[in-house]
PDB file of N, CA and C in Angstrom:
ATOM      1  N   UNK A   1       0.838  -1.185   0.000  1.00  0.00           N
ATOM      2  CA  UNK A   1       0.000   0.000   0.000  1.00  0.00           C
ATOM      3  C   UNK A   1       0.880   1.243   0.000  1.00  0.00           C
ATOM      4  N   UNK A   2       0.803   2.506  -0.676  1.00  0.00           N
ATOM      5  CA  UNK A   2       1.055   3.345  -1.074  1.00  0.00           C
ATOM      6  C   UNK A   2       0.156   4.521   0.110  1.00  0.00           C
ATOM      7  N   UNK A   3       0.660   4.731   1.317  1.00  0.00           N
ATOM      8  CA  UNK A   3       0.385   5.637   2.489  1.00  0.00           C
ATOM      9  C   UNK A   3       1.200   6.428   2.502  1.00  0.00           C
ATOM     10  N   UNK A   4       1.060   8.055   2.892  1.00  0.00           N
ATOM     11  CA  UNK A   4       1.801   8.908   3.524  1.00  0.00           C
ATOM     12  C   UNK A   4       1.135  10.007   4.331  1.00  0.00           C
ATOM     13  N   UNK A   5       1.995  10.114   5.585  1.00  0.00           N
ATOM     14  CA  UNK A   5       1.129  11.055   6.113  1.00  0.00           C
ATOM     15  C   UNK A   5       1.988  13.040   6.028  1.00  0.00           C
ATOM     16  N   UNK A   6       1.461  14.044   5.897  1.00  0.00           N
ATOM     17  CA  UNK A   6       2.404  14.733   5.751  1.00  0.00           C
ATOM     18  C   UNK A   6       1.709  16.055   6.522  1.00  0.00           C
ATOM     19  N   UNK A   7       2.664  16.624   7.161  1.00  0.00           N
ATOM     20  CA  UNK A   7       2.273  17.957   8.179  1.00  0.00           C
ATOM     21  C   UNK A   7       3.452  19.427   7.528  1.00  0.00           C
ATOM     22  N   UNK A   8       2.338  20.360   7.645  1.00  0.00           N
ATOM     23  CA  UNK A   8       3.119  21.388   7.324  1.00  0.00           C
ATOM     24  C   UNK A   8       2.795  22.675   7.926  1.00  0.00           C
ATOM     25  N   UNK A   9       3.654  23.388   8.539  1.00  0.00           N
ATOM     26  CA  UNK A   9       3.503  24.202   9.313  1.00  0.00           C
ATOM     27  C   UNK A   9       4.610  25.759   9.073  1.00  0.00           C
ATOM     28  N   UNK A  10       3.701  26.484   8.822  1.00  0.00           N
ATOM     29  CA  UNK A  10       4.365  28.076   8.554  1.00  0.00           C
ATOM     30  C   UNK A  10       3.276  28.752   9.299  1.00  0.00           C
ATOM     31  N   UNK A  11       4.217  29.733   9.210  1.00  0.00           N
ATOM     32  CA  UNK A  11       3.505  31.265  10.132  1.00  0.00           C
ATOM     33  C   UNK A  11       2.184  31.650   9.986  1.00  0.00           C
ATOM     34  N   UNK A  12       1.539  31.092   8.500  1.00  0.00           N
ATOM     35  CA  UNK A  12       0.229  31.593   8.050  1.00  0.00           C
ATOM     36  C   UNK A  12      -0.395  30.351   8.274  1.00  0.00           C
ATOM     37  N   UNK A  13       0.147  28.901   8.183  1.00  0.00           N
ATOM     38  CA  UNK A  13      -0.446  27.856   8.027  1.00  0.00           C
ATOM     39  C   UNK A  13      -0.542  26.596   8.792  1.00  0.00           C
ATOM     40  N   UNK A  14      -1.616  25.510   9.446  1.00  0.00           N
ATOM     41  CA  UNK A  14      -1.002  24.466   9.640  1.00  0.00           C
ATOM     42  C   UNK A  14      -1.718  23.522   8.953  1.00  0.00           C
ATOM     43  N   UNK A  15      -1.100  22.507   8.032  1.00  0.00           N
ATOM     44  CA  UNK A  15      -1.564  21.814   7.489  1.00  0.00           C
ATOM     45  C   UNK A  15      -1.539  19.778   8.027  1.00  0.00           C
ATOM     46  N   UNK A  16      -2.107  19.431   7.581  1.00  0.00           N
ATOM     47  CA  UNK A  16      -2.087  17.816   7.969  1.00  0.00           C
ATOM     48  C   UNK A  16      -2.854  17.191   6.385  1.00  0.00           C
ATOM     49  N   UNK A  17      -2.041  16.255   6.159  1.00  0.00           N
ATOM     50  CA  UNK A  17      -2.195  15.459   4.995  1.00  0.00           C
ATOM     51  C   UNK A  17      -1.778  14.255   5.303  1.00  0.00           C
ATOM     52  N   UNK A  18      -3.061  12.982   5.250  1.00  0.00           N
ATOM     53  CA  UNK A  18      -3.349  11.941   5.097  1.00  0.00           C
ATOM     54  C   UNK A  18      -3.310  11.600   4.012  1.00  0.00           C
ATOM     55  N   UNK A  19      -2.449  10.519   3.492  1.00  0.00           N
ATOM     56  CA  UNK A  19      -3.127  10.349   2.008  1.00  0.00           C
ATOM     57  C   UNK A  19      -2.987   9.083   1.722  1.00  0.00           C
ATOM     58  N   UNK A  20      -3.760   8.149   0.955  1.00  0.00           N
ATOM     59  CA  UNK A  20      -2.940   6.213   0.487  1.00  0.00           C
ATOM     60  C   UNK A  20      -3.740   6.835  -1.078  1.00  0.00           C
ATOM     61  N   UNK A  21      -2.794   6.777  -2.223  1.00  0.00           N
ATOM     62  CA  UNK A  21      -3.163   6.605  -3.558  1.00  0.00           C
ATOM     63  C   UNK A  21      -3.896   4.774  -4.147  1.00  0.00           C
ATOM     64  N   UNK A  22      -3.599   4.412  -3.049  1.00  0.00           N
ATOM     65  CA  UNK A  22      -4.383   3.051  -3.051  1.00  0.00           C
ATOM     66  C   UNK A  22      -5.951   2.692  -2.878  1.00  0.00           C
ATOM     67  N   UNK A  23      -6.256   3.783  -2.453  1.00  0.00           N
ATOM     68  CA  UNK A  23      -7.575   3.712  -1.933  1.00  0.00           C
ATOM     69  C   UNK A  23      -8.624   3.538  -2.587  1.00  0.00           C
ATOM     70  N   UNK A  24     -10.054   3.860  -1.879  1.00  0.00           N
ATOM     71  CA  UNK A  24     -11.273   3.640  -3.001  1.00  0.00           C
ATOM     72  C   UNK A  24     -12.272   4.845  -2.851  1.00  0.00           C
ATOM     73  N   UNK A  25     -11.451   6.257  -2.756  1.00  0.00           N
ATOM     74  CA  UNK A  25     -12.703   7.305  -3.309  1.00  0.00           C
ATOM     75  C   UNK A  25     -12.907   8.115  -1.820  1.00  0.00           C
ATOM     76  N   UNK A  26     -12.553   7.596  -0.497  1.00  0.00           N
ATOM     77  CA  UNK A  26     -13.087   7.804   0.678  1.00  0.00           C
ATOM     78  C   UNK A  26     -12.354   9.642   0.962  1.00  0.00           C
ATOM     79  N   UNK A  27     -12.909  10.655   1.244  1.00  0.00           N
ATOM     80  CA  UNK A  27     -12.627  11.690   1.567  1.00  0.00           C
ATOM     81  C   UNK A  27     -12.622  12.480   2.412  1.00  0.00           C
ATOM     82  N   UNK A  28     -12.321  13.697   3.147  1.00  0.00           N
ATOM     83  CA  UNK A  28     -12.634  13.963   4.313  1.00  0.00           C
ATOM     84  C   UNK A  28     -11.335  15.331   4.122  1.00  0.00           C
ATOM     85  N   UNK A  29     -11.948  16.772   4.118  1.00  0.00           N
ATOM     86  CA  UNK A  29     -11.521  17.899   3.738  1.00  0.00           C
ATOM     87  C   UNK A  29     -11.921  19.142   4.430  1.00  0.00           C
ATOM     88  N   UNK A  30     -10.831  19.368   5.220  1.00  0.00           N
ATOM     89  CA  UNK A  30     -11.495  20.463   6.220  1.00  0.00           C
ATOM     90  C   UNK A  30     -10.677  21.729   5.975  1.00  0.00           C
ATOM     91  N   UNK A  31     -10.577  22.372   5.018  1.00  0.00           N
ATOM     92  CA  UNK A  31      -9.705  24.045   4.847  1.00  0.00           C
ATOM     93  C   UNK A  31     -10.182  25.295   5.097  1.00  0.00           C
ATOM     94  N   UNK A  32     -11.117  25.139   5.492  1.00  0.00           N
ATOM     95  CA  UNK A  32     -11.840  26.792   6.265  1.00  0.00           C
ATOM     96  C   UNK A  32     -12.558  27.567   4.942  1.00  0.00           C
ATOM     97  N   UNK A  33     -12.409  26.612   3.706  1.00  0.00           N
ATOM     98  CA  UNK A  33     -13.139  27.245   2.433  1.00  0.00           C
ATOM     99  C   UNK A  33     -13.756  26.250   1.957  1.00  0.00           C
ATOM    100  N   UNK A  34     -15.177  26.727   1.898  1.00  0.00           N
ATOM    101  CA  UNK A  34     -16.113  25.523   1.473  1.00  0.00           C
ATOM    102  C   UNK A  34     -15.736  25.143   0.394  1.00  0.00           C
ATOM    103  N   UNK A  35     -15.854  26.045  -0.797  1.00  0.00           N
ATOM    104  CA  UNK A  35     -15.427  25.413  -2.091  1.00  0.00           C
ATOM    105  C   UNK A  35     -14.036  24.104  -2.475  1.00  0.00           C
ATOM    106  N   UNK A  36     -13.079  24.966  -2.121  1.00  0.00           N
ATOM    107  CA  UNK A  36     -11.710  24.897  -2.051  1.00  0.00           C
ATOM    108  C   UNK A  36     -12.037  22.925  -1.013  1.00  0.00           C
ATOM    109  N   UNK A  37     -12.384  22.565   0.193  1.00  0.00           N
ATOM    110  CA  UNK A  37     -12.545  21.798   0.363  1.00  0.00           C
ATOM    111  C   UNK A  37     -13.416  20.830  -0.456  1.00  0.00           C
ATOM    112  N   UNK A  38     -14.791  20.949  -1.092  1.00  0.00           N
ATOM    113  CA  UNK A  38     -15.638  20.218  -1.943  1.00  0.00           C
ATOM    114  C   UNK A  38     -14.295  19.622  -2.933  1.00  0.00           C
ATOM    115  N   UNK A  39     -13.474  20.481  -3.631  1.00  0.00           N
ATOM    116  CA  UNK A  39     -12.420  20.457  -4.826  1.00  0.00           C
ATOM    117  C   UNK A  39     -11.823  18.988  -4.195  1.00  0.00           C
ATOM    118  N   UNK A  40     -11.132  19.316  -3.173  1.00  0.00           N
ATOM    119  CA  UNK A  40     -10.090  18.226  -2.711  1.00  0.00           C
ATOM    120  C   UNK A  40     -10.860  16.928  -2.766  1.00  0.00           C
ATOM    121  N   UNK A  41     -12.292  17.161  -1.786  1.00  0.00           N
ATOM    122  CA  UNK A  41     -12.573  15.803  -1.915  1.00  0.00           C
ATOM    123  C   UNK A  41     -13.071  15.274  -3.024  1.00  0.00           C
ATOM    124  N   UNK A  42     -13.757  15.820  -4.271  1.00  0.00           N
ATOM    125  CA  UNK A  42     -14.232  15.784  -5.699  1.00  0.00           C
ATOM    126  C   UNK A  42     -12.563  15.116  -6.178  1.00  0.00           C
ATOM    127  N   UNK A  43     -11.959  15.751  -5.891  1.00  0.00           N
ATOM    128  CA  UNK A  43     -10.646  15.334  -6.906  1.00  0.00           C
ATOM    129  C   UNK A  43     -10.272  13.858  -6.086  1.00  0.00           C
ATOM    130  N   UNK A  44     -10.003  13.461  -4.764  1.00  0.00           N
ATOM    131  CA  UNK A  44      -9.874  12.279  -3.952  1.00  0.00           C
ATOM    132  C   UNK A  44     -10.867  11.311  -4.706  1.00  0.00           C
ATOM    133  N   UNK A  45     -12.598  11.630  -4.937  1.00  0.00           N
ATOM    134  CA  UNK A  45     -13.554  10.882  -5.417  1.00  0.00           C
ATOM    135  C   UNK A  45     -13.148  10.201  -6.305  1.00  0.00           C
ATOM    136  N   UNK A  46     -12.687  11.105  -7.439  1.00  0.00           N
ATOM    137  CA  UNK A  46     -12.842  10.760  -8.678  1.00  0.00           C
ATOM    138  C   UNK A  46     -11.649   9.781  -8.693  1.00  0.00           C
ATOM    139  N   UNK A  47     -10.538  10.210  -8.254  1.00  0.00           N
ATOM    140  CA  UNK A  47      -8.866   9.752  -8.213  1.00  0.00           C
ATOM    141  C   UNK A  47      -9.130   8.478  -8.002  1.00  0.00           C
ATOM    142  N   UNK A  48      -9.858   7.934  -6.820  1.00  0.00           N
ATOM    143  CA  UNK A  48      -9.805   6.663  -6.124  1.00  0.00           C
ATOM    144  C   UNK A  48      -8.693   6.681  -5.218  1.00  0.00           C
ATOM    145  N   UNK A  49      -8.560   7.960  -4.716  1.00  0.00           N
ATOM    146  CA  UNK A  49      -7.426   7.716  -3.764  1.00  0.00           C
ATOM    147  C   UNK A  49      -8.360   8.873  -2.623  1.00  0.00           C
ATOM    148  N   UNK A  50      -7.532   7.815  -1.264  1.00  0.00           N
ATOM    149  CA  UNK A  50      -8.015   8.103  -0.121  1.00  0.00           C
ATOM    150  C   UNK A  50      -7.469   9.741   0.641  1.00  0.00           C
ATOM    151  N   UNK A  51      -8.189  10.643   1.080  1.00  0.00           N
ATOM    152  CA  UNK A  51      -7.304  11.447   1.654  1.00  0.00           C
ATOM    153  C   UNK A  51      -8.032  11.981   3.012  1.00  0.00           C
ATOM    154  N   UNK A  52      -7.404  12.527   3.925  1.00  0.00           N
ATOM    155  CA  UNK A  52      -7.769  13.623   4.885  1.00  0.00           C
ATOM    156  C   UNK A  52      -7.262  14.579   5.126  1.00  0.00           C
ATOM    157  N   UNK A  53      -7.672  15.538   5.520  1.00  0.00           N
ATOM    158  CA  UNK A  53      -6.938  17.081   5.277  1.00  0.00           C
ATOM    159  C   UNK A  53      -7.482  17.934   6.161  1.00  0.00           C
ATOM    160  N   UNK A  54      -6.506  18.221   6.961  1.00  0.00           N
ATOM    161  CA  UNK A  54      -7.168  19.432   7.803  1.00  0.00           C
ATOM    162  C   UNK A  54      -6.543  20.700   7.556  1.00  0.00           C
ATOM    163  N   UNK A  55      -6.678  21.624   7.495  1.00  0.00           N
ATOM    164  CA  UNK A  55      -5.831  23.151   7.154  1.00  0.00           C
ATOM    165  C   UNK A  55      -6.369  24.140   7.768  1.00  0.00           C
ATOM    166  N   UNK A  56      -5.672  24.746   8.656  1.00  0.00           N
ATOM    167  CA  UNK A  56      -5.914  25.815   9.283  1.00  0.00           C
ATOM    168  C   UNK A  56      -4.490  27.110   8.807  1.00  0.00           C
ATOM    169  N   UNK A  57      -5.753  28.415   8.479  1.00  0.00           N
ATOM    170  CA  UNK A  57      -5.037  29.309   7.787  1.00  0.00           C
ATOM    171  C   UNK A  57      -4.889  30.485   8.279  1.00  0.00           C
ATOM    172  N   UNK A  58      -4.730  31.676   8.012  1.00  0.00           N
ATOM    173  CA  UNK A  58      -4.655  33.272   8.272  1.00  0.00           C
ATOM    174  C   UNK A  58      -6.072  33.795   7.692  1.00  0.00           C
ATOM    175  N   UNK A  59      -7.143  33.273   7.859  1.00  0.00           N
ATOM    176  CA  UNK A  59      -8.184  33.810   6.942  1.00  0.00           C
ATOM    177  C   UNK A  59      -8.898  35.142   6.991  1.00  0.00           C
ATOM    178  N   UNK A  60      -8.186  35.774   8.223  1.00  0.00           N
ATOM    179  CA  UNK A  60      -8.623  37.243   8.327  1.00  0.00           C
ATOM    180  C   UNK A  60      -7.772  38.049   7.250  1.00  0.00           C
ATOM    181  N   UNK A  61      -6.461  37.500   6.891  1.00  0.00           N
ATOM    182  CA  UNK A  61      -5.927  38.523   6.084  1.00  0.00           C
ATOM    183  C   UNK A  61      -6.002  37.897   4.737  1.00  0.00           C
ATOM    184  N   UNK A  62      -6.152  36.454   4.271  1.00  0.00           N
ATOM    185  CA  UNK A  62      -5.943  35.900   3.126  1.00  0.00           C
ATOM    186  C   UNK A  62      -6.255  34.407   2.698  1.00  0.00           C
ATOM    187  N   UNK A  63      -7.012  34.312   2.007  1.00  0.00           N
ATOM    188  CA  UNK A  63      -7.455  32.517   1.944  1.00  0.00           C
ATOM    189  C   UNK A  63      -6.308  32.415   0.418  1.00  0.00           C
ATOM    190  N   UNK A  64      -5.435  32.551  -0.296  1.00  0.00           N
ATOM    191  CA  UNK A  64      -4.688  32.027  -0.979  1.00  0.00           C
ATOM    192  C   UNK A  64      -3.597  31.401   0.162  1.00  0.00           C
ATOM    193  N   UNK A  65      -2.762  31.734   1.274  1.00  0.00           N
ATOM    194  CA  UNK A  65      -1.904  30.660   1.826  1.00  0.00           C
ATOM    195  C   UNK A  65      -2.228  29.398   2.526  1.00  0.00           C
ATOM    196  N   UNK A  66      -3.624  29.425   2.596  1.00  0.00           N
ATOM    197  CA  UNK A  66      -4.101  28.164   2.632  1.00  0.00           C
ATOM    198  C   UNK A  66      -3.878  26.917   1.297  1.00  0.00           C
ATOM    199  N   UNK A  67      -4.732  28.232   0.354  1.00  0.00           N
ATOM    200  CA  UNK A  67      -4.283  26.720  -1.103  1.00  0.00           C
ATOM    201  C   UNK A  67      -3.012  26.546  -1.204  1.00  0.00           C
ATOM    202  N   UNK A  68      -2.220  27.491  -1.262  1.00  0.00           N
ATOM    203  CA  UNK A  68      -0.800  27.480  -1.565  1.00  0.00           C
ATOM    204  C   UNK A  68      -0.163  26.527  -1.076  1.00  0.00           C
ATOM    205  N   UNK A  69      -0.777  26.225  -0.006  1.00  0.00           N
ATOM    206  CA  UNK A  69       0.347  25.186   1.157  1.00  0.00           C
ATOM    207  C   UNK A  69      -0.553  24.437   0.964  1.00  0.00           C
ATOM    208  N   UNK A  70      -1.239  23.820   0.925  1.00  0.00           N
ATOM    209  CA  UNK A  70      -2.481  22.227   1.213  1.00  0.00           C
ATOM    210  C   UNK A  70      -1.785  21.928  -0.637  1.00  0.00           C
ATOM    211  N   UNK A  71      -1.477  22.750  -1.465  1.00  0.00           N
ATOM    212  CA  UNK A  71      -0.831  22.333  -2.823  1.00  0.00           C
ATOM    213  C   UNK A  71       0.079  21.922  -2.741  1.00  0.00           C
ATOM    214  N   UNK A  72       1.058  22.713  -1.974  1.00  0.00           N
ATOM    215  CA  UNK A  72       2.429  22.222  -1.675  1.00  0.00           C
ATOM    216  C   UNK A  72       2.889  20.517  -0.900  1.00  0.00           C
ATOM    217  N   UNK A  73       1.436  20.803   0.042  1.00  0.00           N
ATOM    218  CA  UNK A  73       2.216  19.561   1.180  1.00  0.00           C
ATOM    219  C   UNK A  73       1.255  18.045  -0.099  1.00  0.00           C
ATOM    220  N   UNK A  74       0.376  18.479  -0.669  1.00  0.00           N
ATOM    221  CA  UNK A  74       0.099  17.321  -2.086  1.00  0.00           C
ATOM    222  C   UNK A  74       1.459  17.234  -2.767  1.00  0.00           C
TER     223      UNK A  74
END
């Protein structure tokens, strides 16, 4: 099985990434932006790969260092 778990943490961001590319579709996407979360798990759906994601951001000053980094730690 093809698992990794991955954490990322900056001044604007903390991220957590669950992921097995083995999986079957199962999702679970928490980034403080509705859309932006639907995306991740739509893209997990379709992929057939498993993910979880939690992201906590700076959202009073900016919801791009959220994507920026939940992109990065993918």
């Amino acid at each position: 099985m093809r698992k990794t778990k991955i954490s990322r943490e900056t001044k604007e961001t903390n991220i957590s990434v669950e992921l097995d590319i083995d999986g079957k579709g199962k999702a679970k996407a928490d980034t403080g932006i509705g859309f932006f979360s639907h995306m991740i798990e739509t893209f997990a759906k379709t992929g057939l790969f498993d993910i979880k994601l939690d992201a906590k951001g700076d959202m009073k000053v900016d919801q791009h260092h959220t994507v920026e980094d939940v992109g990065i730690a993918l």
